[in-house]
C-alpha atoms as a PDB file:
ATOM      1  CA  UNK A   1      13.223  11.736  14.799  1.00  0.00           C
ATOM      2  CA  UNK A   2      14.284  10.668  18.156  1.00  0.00           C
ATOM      3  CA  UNK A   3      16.978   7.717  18.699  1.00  0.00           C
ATOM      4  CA  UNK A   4      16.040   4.763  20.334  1.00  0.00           C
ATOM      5  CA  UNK A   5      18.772   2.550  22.780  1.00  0.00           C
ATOM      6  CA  UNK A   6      19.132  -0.366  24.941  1.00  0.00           C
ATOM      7  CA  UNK A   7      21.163   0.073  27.893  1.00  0.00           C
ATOM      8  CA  UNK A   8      22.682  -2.904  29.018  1.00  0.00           C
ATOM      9  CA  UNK A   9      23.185  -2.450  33.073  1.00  0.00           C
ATOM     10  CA  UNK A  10      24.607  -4.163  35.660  1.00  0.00           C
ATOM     11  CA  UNK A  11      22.510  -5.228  39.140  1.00  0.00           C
ATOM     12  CA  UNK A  12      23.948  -7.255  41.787  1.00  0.00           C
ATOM     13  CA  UNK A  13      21.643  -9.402  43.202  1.00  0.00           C
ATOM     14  CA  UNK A  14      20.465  -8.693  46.644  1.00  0.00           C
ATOM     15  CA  UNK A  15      21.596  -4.615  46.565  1.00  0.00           C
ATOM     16  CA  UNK A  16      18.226  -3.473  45.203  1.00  0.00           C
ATOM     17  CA  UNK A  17      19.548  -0.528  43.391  1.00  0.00           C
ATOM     18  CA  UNK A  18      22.495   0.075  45.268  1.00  0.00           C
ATOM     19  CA  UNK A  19      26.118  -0.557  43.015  1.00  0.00           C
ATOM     20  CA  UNK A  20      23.676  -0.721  39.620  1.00  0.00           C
ATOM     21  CA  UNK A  21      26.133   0.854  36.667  1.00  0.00           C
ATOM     22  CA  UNK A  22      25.553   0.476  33.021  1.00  0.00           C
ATOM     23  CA  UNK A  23      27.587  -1.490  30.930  1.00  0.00           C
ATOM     24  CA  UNK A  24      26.759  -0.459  27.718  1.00  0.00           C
ATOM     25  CA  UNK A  25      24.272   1.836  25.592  1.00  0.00           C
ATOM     26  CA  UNK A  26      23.597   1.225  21.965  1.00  0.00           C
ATOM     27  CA  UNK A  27      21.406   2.103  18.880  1.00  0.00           C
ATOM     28  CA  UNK A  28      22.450  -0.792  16.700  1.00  0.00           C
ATOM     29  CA  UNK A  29      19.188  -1.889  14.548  1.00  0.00           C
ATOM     30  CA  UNK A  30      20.013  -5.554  15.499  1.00  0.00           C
ATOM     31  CA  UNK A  31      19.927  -4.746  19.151  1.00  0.00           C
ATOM     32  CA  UNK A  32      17.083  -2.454  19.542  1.00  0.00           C
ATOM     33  CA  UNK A  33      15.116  -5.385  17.863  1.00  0.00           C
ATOM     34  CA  UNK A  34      16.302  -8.294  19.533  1.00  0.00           C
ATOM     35  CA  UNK A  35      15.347  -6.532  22.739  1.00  0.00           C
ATOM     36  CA  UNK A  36      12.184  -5.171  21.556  1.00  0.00           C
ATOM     37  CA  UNK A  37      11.394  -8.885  20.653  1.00  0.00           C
ATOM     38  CA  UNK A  38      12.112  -9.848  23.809  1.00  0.00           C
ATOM     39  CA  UNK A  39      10.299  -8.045  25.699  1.00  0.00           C
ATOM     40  CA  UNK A  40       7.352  -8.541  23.787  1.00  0.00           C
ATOM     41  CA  UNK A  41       8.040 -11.968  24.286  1.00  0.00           C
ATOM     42  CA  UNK A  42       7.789 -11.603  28.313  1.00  0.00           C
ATOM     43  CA  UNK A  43       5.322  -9.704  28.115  1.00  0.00           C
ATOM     44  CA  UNK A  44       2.886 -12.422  26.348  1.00  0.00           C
ATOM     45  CA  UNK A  45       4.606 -15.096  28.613  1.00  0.00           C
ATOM     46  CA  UNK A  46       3.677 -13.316  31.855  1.00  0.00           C
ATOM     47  CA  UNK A  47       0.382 -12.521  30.221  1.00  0.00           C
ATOM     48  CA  UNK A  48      -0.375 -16.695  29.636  1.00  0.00           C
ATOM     49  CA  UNK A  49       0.350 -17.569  33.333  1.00  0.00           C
ATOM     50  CA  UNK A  50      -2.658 -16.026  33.999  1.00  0.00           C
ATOM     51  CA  UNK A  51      -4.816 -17.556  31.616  1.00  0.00           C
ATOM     52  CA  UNK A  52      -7.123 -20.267  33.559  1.00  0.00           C
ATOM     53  CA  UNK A  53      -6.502 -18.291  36.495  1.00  0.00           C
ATOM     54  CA  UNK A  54      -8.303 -15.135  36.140  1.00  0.00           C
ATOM     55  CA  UNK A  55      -9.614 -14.231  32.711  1.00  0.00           C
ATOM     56  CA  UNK A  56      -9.627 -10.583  33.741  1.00  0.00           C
ATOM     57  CA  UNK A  57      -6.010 -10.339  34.584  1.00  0.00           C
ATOM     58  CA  UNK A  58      -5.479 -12.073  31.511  1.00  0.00           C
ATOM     59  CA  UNK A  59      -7.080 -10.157  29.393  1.00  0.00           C
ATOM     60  CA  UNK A  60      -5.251  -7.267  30.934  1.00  0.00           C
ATOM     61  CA  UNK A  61      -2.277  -8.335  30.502  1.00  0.00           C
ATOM     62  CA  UNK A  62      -2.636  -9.336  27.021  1.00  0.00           C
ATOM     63  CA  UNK A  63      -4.233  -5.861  26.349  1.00  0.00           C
ATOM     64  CA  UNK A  64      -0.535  -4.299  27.679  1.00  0.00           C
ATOM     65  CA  UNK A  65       1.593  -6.468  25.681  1.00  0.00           C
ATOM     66  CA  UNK A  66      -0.659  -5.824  22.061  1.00  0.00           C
ATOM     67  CA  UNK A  67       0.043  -1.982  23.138  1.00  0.00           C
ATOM     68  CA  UNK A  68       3.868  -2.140  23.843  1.00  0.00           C
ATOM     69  CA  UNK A  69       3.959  -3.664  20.529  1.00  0.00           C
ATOM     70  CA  UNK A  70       2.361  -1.147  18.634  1.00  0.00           C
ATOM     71  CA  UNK A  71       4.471   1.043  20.698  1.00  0.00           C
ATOM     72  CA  UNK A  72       7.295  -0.309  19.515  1.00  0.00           C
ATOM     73  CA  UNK A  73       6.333  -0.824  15.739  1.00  0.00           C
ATOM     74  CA  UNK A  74       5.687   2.423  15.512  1.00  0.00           C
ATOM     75  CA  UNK A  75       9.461   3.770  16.753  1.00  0.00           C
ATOM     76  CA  UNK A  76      11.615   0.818  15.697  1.00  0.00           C
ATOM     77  CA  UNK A  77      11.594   0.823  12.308  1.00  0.00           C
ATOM     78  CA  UNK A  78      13.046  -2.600  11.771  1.00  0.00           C
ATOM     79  CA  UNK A  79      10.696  -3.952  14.186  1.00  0.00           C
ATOM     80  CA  UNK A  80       8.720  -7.079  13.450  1.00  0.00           C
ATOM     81  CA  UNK A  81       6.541  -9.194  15.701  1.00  0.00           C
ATOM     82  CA  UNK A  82       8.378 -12.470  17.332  1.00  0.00           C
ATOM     83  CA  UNK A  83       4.839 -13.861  16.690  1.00  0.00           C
ATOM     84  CA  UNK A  84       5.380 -13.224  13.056  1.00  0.00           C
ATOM     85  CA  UNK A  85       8.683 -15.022  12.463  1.00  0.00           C
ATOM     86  CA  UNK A  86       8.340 -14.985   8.624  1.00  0.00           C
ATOM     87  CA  UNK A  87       7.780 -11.411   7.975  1.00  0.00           C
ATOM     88  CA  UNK A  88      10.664  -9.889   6.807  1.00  0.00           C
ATOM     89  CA  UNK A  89      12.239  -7.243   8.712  1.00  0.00           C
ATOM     90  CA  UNK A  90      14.245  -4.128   6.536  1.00  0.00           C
ATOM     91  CA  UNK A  91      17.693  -3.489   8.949  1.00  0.00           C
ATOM     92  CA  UNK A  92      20.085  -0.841   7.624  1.00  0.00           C
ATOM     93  CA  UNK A  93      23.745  -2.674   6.073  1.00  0.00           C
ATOM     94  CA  UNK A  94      26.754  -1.298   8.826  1.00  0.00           C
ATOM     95  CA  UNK A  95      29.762  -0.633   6.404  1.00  0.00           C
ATOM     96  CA  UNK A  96      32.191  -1.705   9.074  1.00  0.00           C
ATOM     97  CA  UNK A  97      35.428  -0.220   7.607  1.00  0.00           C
ATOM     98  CA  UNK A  98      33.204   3.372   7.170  1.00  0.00           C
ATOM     99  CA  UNK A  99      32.502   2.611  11.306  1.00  0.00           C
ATOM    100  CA  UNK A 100      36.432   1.759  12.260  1.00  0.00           C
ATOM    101  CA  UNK A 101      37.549   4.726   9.780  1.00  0.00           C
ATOM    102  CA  UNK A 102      39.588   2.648   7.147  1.00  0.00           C
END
């Protein structure tokens, strides 16, 4: 099964591209999930500006966000729903001294 990472990456504002670098790439459960969360999160909130505004867009939009969800649900294994705060999400235990090599 394939890995899945965040990259963490660095933009300066008003360079559009130019002098981006990353600053990190990980596979940590925790992180993958917090920023799987989050950009479900987003997604919904950009997906509610339009509601009252044009139902279509809306709708749309809403339509995206259910799909990057089940996207994600079905390669982060950990994954759970920010809408579903008391489900209980299953993330692996890091033995720290196994990671640092004591």
């Amino acid at each position: 099964m394939a890995d899945v990472e965040v990259i963490l990456m660095y933009r300066p504002s008003g360079f559009e591209g130019h002098g981006e670098f990353r600053l990190a790439r990980t596979s940590a459960s925790g992180a993958v999930v917090a920023v799987a969360q989050a950009a479900v999160a987003e997604a919904r909130a950009a997906a509610s500006l339009y509601d009252g505004l044009d139902p279509g867009l809306a709708g749309a939009s809403r339509a995206e966000a259910d799909r990057l969800e089940e996207v994600l649900r079905q390669i982060v294994p950990s994954y759970s729903s920010p809408t579903e705060p008391g489900r209980p999400r299953l993330v692996p235990l890091v033995d720290h001294d196994r990671e640092a090599g004591r």
